[in-house]
Protein backbone atom coordinates (compact mmCIF):
# COMPACT_ATOMS: atom_id res chain seq x y z
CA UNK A 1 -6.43 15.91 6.05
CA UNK A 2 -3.99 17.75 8.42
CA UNK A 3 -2.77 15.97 11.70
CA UNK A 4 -1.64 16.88 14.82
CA UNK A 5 2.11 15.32 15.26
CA UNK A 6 1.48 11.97 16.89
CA UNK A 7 4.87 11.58 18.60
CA UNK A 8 5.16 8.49 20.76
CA UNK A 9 7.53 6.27 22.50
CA UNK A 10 6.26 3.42 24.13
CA UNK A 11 7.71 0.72 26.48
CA UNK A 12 7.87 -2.38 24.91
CA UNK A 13 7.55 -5.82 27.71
CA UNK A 14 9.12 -8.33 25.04
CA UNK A 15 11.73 -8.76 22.28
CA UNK A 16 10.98 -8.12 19.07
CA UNK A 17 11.29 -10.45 15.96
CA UNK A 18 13.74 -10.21 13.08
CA UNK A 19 11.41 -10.71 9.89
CA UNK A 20 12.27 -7.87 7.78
CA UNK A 21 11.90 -7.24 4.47
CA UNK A 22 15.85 -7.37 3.71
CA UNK A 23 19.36 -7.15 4.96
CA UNK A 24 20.92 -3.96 5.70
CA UNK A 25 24.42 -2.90 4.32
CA UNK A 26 25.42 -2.69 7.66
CA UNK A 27 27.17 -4.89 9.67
CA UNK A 28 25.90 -6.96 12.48
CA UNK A 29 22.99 -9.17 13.94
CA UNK A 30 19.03 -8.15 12.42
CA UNK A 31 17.81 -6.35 15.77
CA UNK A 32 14.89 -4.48 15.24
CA UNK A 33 12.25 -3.11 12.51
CA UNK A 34 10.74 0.05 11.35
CA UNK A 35 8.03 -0.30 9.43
CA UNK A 36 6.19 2.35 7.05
CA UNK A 37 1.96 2.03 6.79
CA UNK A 38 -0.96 3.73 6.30
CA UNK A 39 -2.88 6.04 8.79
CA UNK A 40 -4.57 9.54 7.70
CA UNK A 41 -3.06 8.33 4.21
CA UNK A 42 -0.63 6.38 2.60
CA UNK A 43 2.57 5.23 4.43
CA UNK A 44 2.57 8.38 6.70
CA UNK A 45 3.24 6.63 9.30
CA UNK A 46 6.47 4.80 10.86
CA UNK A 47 6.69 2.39 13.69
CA UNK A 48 9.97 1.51 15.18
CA UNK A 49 10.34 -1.82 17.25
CA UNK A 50 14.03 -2.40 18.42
CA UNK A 51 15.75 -5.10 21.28
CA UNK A 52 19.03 -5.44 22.86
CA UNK A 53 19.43 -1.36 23.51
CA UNK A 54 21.41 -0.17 26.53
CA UNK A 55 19.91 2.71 28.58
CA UNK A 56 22.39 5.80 27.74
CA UNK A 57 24.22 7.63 29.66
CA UNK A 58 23.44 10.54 31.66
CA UNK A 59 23.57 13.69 29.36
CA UNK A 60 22.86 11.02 26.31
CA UNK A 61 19.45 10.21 24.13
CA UNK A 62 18.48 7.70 22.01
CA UNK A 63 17.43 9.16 19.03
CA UNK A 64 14.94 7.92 15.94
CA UNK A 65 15.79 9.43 12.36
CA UNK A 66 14.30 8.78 9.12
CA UNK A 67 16.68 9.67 6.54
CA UNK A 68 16.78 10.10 2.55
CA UNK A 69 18.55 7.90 -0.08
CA UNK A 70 21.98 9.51 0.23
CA UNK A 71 21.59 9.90 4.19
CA UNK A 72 22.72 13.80 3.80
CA UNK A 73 19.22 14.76 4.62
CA UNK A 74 16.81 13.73 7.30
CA UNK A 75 14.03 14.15 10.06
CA UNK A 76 14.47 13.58 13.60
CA UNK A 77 11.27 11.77 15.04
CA UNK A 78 11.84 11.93 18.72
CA UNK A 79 13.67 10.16 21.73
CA UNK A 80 13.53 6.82 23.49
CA UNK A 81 14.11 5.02 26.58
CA UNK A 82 14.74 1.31 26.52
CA UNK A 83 12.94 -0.82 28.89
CA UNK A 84 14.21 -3.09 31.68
CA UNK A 85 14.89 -5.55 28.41
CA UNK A 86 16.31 -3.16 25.84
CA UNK A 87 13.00 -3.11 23.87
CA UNK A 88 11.46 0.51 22.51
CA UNK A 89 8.69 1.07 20.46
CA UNK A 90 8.09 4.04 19.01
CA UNK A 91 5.11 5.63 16.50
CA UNK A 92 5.54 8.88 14.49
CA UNK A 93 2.72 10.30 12.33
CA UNK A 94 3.58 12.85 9.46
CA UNK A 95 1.50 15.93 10.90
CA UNK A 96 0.67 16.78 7.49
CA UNK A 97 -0.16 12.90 6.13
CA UNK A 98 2.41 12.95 3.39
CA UNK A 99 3.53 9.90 2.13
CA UNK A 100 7.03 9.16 4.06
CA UNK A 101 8.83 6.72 1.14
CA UNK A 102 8.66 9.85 -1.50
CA UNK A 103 11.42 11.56 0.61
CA UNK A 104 12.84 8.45 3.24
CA UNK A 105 14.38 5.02 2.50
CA UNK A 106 16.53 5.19 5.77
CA UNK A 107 15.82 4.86 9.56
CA UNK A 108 18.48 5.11 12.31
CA UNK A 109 18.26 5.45 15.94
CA UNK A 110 21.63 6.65 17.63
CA UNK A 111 23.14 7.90 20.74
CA UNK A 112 23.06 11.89 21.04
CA UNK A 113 23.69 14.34 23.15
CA UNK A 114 22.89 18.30 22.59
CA UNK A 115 19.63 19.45 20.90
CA UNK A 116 18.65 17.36 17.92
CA UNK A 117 19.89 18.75 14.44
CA UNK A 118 18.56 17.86 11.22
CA UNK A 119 20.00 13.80 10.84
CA UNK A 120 22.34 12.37 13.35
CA UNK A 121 25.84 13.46 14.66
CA UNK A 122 26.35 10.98 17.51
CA UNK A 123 27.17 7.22 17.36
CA UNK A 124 24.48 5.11 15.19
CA UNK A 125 23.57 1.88 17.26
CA UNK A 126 20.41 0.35 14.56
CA UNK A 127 20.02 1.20 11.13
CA UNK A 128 18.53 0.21 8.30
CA UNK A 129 17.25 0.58 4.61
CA UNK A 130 15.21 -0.10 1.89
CA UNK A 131 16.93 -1.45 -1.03
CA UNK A 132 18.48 1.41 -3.04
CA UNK A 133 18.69 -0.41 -6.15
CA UNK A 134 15.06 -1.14 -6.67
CA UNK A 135 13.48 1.73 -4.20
CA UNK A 136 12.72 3.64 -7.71
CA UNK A 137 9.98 0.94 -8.39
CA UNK A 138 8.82 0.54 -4.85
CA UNK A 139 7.71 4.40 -4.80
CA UNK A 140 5.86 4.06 -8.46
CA UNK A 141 3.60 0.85 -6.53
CA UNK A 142 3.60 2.81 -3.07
CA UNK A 143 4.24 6.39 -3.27
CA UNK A 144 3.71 7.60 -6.77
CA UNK A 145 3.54 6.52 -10.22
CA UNK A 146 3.54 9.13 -13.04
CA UNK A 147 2.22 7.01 -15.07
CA UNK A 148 -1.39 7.33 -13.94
CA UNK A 149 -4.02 10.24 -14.58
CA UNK A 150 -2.98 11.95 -11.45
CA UNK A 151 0.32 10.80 -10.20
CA UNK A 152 -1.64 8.15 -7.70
CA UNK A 153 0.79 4.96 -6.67
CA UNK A 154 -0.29 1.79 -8.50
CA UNK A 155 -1.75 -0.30 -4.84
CA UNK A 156 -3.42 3.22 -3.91
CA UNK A 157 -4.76 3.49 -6.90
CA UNK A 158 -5.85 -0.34 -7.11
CA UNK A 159 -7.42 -0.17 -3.84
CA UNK A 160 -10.11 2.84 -4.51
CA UNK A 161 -11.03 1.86 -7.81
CA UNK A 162 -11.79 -1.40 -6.26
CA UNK A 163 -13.74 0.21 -3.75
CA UNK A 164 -15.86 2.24 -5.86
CA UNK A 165 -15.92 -0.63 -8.62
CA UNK A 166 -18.44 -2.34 -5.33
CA UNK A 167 -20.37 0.72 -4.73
CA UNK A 168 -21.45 1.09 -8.10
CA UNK A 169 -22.42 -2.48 -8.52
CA UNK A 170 -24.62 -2.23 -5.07
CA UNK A 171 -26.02 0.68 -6.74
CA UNK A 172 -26.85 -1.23 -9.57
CA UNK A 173 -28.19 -4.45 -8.40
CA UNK A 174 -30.53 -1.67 -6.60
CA UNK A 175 -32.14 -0.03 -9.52
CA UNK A 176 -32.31 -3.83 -11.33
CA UNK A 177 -33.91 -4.89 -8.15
CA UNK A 178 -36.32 -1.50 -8.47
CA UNK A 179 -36.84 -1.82 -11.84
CA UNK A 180 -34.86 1.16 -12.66
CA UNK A 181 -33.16 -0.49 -16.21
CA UNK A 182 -31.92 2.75 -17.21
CA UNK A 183 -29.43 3.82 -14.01
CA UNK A 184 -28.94 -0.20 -13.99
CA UNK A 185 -27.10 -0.04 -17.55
CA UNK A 186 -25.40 3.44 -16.89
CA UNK A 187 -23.77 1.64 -14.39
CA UNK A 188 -22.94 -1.00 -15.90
CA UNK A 189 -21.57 1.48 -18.86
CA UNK A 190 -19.58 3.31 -15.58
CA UNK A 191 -18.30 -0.48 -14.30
CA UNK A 192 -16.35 -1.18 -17.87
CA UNK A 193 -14.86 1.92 -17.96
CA UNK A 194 -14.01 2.04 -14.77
CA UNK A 195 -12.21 -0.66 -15.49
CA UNK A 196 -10.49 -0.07 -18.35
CA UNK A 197 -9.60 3.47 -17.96
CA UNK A 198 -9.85 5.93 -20.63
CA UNK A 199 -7.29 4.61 -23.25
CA UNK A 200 -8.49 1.27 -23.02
CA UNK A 201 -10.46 -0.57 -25.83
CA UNK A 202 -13.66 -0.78 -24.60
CA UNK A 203 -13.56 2.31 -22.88
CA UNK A 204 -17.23 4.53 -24.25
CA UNK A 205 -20.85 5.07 -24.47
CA UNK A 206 -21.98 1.64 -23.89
CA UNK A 207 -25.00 2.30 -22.85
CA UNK A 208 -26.39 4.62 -26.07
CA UNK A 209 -27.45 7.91 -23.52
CA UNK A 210 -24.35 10.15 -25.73
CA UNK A 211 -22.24 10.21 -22.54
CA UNK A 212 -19.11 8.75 -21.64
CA UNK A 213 -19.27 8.23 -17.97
CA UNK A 214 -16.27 6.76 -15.45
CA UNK A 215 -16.60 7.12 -11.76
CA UNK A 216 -12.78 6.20 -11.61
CA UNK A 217 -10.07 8.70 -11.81
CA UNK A 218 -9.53 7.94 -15.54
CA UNK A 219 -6.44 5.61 -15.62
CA UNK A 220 -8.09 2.36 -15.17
CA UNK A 221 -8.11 -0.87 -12.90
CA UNK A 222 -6.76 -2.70 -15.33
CA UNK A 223 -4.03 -0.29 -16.24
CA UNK A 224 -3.07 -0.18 -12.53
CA UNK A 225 -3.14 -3.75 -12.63
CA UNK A 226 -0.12 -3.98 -15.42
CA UNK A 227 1.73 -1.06 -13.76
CA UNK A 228 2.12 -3.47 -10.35
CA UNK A 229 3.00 -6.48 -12.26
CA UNK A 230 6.06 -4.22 -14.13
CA UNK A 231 6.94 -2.13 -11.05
CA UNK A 232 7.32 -5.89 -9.02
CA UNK A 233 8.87 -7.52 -11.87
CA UNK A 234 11.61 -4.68 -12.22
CA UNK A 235 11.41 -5.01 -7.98
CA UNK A 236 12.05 -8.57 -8.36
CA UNK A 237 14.74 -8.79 -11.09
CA UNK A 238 16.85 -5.73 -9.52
CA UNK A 239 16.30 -5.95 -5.81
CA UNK A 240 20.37 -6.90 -4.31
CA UNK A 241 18.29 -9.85 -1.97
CA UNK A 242 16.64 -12.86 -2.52
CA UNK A 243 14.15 -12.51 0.26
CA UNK A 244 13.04 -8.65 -0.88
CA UNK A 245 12.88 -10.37 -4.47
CA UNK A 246 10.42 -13.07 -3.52
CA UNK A 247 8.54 -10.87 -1.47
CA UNK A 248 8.07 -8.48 -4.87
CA UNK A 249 6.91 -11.17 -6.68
CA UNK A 250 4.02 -12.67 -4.29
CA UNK A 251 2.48 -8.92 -5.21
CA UNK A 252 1.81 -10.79 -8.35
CA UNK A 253 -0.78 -13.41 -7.36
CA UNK A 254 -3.39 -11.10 -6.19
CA UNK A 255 -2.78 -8.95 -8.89
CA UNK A 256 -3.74 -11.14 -11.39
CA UNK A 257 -6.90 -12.56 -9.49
CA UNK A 258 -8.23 -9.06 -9.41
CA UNK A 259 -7.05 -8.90 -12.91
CA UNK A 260 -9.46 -12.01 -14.28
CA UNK A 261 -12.38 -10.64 -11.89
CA UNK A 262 -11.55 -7.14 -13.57
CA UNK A 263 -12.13 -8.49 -17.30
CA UNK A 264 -15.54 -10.62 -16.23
CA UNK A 265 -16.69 -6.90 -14.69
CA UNK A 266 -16.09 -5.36 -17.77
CA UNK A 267 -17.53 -8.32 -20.47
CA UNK A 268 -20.43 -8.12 -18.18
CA UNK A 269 -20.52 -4.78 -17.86
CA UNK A 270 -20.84 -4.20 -21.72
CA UNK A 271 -23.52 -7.06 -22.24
CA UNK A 272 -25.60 -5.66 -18.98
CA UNK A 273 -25.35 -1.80 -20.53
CA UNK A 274 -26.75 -3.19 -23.64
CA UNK A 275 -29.57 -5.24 -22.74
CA UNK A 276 -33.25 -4.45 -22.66
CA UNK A 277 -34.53 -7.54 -21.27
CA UNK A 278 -35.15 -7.36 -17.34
CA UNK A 279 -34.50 -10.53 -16.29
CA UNK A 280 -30.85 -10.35 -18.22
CA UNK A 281 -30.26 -7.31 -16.15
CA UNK A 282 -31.35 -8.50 -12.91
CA UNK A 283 -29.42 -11.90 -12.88
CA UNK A 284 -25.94 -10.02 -14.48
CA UNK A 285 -26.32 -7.31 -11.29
CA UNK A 286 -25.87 -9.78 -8.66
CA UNK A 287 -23.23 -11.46 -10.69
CA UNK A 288 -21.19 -7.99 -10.93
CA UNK A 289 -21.95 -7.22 -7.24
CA UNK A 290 -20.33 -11.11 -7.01
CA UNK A 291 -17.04 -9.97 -9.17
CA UNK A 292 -16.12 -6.16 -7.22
CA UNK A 293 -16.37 -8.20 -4.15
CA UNK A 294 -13.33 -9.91 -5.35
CA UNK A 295 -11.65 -6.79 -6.56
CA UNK A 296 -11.59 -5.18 -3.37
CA UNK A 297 -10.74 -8.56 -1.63
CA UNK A 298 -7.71 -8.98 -4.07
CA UNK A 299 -6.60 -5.59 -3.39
CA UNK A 300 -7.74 -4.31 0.04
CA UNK A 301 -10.28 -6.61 2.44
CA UNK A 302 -9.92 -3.84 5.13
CA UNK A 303 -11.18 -6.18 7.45
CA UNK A 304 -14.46 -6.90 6.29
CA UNK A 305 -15.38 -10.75 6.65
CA UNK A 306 -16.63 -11.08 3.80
CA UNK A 307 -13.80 -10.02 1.65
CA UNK A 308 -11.75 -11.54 4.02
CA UNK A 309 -13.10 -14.88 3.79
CA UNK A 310 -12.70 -14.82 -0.21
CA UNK A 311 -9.00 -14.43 0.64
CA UNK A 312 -9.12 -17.57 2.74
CA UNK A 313 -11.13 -19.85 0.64
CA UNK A 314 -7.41 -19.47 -1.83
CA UNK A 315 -5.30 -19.21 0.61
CA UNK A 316 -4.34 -15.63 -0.54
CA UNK A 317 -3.09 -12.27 0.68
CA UNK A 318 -4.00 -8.92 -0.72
CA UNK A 319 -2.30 -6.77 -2.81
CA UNK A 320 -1.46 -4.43 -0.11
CA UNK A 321 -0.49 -6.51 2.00
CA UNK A 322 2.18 -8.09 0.07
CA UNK A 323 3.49 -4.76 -0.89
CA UNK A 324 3.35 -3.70 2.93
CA UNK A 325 6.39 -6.20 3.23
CA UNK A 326 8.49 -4.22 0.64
CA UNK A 327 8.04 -1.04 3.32
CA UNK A 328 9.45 -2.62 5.95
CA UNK A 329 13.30 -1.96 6.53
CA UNK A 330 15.23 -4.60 8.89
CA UNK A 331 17.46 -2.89 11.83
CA UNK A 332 20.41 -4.10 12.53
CA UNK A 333 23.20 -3.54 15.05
CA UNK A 334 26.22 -1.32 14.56
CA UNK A 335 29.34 -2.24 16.11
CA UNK A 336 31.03 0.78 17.87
């Protein structure tokens, strides 16, 4: 879906914290944050939060810049105006909703003057980066990963086969509840592979109709599920900081919870698409229903209460929300 540019720059009344995902390379105190997340799609959408800035001079700008891995390219965003405090915030949308980390690792703001070019000339005052020497991983979980069916990134790809994982078993527990026993069990055959993608084991006609049916987009939750534990291991054993490291590895936990509730869809998946006795079917619906709930609660709650709540009860934090914290690049001060 094509956007408008969104180009902001908003006032900000108080200081910022310093809680980023990682130390720059450059020198100097952590004084800002810009952040890369989701809005008409994935991570097409940075948000800039800096303190301590001095209004420039007349004929000067401050300037916001996302730049690529070698800094020799970039994008300039737009201009800001510290408040009475030094604070800015500022929002930029991709008009187009392309994913920003396959092209940018790098944000800068810095003091110009003269129409903008393509990346900075004048004096940087904040930069930051993502770490180069694991940012190849970080774009297979966020950005891409050729791995899958259709080049989708591992979390995106987690999060909407979770979400149609729970519409199918709603649809399900429908036609059990209807009496419907033969949708009932092609969804159930649609659940397992679903989950297991179409080189997995148990990926087939479960069901006995002659079809081989996946509402997925062929790779597999499962699948997805191994390609984020590798792409955060690699994260965690290459990253250059302990912090980033840690934060690559707490991706893990709700991986694997989605990863047990994954294997109890598909073992009741394949019993439910085989059976021919009602009440079987009706009381392994409402488990399944039970079990994509927790898929999409492992991966993505998006603020449902429900999901949410299944989060709470072990003390856990979604999959994209852990791996939110490896998009989110510390600023720091540059001496002049």
């Amino acid at each position: 879906m094509f956007l408008a540019v969104a180009l902001t720059a908003v006032i900000a009344g108080s200081a910022v914290g310093g809680s980023g995902s990682h130390a720059s390379e450059a020198s100097g105190a952590i004084a800002g944050e810009a952040t890369l997340v989701d809005n008409a799609s994935g991570l097409d959408r940075v948000v800039v939060r800096a303190t301590g800035l001095s209004a420039p001079a007349t004929g000067q700008v401050l300037r916001v810049w996302l730049l690529g891995d070698d800094g020799t390219s970039g994008r300039y965003l737009g201009d800001v105006i510290p408040d009475a405090t030094g604070a800015v915030a500022f929002t930029w949308d991709q008009p187009a909703g392309e994913n920003l980390l396959a092209q940018y690792s790098q944000v800068t703001i810095s003091l110009e003057s003269g129409v903008a070019g393509v990346k900075p000339a004048g004096t940087a005052v904040r930069t930051g980066k993502l770490d180069a020497a694991s940012l190849s991983q970080v774009r297979r979980l966020l950005s891409r990963w050729p791995d899958s069916r259709y080049g989708v990134a591992t979390v995106p790809g987690l999060r909407r086969q979770a979400q149609i994982a729970r519409y199918q078993a709603w649809v399900l527990r429908e036609a059990a509840v209807n009496g419907d026993w033969d949708t009932a069990r092609r969804k159930a055959e649609q659940l397992v592979n679903l989950v297991e993608g179409r080189r997995g084991q148990f990926y087939g006609d479960h069901n006995g109709d002659g079809r081989i049916e996946d509402p997925g987009d062929g790779t597999g939750f499962l699948p997805y599920c191994w390609g984020a534990l590798t792409q955060t291991q690699f994260v965690y054993a290459t990253a250059s900081d302990e912090a980033y490291a840690s934060q690559a590895q707490a991706v893990q936990t709700p991986v694997t919870f989605a990863m047990t509730s994954a294997g109890f869809v598909r073992d009741v998946g394949l019993e439910l698409a085989r059976s021919k006795d009602p009440y079987t079917i009706r009381d392994l619906a409402g488990h399944l229903v039970t079990a994509t709930s927790y898929l999409l609660a492992a991966t993505d709650p998006v603020g449902e209460p429900d999901l949410i709540a299944i989060l709470d009860d072990r003390e856990m934090t979604s999959v994209t929300a852990r791996a939110q914290a490896l998009v989110r690049i510390d600023l720091v001060e540059v001496s002049r």
